[in-house]
PDB file of N, CA and C in Angstrom:
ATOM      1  N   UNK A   1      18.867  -0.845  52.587  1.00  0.00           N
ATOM      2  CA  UNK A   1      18.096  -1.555  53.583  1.00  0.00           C
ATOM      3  C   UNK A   1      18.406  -3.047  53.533  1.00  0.00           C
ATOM      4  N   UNK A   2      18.785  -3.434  52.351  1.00  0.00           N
ATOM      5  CA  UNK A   2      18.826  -5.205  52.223  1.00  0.00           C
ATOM      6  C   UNK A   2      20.158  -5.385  52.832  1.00  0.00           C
ATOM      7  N   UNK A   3      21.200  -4.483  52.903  1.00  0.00           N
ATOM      8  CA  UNK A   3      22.626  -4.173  53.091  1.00  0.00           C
ATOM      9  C   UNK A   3      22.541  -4.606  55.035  1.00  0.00           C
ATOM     10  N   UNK A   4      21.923  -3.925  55.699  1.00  0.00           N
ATOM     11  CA  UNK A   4      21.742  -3.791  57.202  1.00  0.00           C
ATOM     12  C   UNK A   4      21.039  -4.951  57.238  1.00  0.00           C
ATOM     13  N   UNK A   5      20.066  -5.569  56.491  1.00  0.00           N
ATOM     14  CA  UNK A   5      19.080  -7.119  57.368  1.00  0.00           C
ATOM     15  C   UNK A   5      20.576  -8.246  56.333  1.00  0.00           C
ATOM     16  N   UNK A   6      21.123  -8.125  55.425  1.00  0.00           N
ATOM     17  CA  UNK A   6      22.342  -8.834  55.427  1.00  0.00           C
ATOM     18  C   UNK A   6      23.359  -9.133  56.590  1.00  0.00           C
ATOM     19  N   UNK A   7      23.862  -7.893  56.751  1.00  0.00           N
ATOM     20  CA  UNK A   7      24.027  -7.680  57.888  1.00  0.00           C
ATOM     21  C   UNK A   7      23.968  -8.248  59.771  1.00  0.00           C
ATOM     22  N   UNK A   8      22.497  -7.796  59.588  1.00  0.00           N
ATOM     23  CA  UNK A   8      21.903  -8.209  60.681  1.00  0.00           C
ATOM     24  C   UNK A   8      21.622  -9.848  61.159  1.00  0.00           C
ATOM     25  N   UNK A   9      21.644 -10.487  59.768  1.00  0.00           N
ATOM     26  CA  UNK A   9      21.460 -11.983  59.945  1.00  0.00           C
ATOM     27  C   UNK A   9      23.064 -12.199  59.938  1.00  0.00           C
ATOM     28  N   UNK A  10      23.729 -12.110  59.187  1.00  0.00           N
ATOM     29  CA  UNK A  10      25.195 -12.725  59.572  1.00  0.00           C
ATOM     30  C   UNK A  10      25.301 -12.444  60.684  1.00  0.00           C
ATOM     31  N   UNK A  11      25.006 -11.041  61.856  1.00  0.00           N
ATOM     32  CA  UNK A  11      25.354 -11.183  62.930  1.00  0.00           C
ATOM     33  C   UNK A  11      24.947 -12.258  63.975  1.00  0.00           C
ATOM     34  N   UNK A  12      23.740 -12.658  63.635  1.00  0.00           N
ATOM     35  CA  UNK A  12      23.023 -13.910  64.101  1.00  0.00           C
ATOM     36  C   UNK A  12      23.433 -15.013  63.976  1.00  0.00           C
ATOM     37  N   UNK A  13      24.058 -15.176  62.641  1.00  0.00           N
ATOM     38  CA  UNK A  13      24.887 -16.582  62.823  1.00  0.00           C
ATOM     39  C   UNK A  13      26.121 -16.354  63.258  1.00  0.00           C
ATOM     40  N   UNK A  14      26.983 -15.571  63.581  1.00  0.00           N
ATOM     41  CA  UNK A  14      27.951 -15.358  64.382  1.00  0.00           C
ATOM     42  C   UNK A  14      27.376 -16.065  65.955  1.00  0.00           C
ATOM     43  N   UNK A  15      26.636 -14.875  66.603  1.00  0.00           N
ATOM     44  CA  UNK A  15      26.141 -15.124  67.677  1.00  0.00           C
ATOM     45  C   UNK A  15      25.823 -16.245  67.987  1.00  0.00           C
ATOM     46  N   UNK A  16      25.239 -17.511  67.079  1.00  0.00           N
ATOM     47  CA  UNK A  16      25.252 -18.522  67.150  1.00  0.00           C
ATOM     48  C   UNK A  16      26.486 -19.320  67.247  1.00  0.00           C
ATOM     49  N   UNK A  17      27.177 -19.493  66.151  1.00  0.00           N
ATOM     50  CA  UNK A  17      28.353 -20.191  66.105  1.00  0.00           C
ATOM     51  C   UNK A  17      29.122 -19.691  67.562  1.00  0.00           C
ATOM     52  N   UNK A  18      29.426 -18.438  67.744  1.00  0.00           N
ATOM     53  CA  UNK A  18      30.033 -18.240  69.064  1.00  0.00           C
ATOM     54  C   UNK A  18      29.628 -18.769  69.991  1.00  0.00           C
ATOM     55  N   UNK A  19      28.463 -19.198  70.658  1.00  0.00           N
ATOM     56  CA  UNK A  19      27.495 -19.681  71.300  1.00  0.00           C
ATOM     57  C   UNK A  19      27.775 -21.059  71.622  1.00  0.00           C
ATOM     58  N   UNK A  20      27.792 -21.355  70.578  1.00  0.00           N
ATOM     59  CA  UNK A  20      28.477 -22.899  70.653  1.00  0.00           C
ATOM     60  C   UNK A  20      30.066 -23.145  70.975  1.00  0.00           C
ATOM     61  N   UNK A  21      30.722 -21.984  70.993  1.00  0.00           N
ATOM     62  CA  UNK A  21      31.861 -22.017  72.014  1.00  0.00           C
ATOM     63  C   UNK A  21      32.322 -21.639  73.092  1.00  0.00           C
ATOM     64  N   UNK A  22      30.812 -21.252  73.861  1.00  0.00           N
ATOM     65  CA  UNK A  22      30.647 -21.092  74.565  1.00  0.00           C
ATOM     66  C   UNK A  22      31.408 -19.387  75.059  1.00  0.00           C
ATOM     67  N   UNK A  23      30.948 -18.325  73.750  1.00  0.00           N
ATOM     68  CA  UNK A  23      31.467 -17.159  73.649  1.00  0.00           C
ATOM     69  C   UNK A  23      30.636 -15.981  73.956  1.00  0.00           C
ATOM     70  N   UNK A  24      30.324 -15.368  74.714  1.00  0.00           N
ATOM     71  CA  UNK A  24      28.911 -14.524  74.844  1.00  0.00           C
ATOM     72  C   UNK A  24      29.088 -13.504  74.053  1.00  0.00           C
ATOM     73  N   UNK A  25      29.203 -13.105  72.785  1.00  0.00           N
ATOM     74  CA  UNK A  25      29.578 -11.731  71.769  1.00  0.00           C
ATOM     75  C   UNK A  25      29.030 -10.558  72.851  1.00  0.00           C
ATOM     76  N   UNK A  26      28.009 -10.891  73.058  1.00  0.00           N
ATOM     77  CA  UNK A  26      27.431  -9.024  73.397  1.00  0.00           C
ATOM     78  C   UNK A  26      28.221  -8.484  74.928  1.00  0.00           C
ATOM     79  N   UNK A  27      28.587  -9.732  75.767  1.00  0.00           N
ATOM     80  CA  UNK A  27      28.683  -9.340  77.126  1.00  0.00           C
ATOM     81  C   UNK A  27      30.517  -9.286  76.821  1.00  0.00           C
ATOM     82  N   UNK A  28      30.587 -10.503  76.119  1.00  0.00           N
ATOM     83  CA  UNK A  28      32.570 -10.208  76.494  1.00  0.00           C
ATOM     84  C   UNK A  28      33.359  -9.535  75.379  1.00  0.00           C
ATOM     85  N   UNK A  29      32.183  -9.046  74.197  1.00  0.00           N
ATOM     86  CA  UNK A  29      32.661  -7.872  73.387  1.00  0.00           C
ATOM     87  C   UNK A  29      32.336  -6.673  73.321  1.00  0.00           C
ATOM     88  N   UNK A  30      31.151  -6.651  73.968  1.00  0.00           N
ATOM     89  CA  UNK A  30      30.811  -5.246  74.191  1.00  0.00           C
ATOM     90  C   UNK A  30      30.155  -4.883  75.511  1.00  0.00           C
ATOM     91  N   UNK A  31      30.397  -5.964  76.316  1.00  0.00           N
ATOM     92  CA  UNK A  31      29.992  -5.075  77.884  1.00  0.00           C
ATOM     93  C   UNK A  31      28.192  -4.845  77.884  1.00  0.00           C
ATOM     94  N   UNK A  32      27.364  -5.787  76.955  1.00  0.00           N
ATOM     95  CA  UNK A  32      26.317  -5.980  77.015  1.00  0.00           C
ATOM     96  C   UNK A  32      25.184  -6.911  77.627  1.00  0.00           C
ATOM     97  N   UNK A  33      24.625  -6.351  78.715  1.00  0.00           N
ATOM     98  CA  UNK A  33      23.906  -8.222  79.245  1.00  0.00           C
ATOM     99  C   UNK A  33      22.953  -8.253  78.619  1.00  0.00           C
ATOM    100  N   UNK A  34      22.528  -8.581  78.282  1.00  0.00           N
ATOM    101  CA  UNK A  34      21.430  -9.548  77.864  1.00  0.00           C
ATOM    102  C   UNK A  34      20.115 -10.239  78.925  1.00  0.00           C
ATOM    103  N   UNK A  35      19.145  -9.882  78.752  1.00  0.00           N
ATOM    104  CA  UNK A  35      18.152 -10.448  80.131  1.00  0.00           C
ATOM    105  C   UNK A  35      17.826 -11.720  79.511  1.00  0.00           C
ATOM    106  N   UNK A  36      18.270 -12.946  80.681  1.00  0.00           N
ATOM    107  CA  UNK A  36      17.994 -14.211  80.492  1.00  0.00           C
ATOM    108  C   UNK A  36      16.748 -14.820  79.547  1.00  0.00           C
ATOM    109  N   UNK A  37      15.586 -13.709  79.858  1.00  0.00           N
ATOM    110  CA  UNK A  37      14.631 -13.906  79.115  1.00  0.00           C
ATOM    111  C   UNK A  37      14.594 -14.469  77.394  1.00  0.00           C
ATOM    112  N   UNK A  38      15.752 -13.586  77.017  1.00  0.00           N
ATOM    113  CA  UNK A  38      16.304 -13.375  75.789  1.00  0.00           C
ATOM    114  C   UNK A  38      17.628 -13.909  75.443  1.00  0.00           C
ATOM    115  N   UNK A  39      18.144 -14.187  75.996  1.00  0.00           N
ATOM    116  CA  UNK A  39      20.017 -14.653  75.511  1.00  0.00           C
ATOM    117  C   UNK A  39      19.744 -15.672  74.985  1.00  0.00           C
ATOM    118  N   UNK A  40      18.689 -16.582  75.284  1.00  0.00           N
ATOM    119  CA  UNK A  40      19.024 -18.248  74.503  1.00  0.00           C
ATOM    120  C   UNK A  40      18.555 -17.852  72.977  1.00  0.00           C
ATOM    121  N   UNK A  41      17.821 -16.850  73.045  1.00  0.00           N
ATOM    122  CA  UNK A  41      17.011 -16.651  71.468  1.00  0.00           C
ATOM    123  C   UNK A  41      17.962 -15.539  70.820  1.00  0.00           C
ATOM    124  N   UNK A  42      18.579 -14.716  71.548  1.00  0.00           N
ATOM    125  CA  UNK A  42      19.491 -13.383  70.951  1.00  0.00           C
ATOM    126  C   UNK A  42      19.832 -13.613  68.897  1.00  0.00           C
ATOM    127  N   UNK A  43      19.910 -14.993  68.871  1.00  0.00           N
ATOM    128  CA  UNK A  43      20.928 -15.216  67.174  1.00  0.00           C
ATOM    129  C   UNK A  43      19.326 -15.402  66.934  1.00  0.00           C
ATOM    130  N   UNK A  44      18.374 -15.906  67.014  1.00  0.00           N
ATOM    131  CA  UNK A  44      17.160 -16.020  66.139  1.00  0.00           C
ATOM    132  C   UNK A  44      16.610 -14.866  65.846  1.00  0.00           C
ATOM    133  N   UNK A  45      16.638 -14.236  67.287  1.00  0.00           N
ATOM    134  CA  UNK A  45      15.968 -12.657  66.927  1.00  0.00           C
ATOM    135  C   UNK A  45      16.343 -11.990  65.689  1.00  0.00           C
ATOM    136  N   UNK A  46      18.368 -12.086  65.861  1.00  0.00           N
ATOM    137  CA  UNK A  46      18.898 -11.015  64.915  1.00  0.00           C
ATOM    138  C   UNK A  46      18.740 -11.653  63.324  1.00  0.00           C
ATOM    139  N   UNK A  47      18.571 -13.257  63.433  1.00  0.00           N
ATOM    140  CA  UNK A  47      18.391 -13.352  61.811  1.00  0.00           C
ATOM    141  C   UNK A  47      16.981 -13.224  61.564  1.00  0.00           C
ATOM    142  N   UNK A  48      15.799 -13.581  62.446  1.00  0.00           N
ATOM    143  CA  UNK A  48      14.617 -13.358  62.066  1.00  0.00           C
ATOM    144  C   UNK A  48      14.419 -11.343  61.371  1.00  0.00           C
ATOM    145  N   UNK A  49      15.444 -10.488  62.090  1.00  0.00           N
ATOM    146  CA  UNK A  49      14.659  -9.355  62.373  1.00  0.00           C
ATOM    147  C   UNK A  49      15.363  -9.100  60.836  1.00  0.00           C
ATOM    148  N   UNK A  50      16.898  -9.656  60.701  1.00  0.00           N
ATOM    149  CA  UNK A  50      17.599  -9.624  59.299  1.00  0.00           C
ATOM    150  C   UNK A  50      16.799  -9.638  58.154  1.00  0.00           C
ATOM    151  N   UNK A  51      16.506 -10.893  57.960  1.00  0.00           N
ATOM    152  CA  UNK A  51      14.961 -11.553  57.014  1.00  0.00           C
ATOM    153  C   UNK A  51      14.192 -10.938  56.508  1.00  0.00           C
ATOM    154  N   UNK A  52      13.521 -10.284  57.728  1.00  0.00           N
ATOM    155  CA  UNK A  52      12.182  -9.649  57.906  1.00  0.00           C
ATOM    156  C   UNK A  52      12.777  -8.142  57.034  1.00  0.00           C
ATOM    157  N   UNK A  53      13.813  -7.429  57.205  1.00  0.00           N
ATOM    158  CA  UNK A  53      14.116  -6.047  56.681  1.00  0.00           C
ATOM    159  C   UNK A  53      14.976  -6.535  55.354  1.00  0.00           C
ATOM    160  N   UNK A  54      15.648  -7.682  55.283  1.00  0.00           N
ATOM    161  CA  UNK A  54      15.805  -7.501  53.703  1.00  0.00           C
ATOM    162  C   UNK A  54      14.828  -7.942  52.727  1.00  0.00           C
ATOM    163  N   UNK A  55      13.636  -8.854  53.346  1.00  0.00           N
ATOM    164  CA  UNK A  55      12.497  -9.180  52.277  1.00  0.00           C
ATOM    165  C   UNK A  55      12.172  -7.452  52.105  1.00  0.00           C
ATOM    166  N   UNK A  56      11.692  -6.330  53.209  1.00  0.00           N
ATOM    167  CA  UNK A  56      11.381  -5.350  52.939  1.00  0.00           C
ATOM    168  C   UNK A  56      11.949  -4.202  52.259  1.00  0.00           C
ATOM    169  N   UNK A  57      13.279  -4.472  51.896  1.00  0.00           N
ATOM    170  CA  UNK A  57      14.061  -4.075  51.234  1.00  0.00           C
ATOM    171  C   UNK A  57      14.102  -4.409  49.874  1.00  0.00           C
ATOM    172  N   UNK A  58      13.784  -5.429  49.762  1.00  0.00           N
ATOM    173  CA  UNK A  58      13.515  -6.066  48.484  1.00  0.00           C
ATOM    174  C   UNK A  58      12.151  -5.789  48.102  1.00  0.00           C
ATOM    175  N   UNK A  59      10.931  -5.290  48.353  1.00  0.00           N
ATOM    176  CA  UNK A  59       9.491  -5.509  47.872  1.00  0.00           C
ATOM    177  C   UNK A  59       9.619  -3.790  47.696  1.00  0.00           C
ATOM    178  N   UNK A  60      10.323  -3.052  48.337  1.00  0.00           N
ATOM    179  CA  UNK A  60      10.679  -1.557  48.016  1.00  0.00           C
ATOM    180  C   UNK A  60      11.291  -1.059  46.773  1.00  0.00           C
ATOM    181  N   UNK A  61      11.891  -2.242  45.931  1.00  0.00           N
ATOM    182  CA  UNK A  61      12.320  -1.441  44.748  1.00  0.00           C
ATOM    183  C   UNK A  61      11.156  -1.612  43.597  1.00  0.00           C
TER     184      UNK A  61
END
């Protein structure tokens, strides 16, 4: 479980850093849109949700 929110936050700082080159990961690598609602936050989500499952990964052993 700590393996996938590892994971899940590096993907977030990807998404970020790409972001700043003006790279959309989800739409021009995988054919994913994203609802405006959400694209400016997409890298916070994935490291917040990262965080959140490896602290729980960690309080599980």
């Amino acid at each position: 479980m700590q393996g996938f929110g590892v994971l899940l936050f590096m993907w977030g700082v990807l998404d970020y850093f790409m972001g700043t080159q003006e790279v959309d990961v989800y739409y021009d690598w995988f054919g994913i849109y994203l609802p405006d609602a959400i694209y400016n936050y997409s890298h916070w989500l994935a490291m917040g949700l990262g965080s959140i499952i490896f602290a729980a990964g960690n309080k599980s052993k």
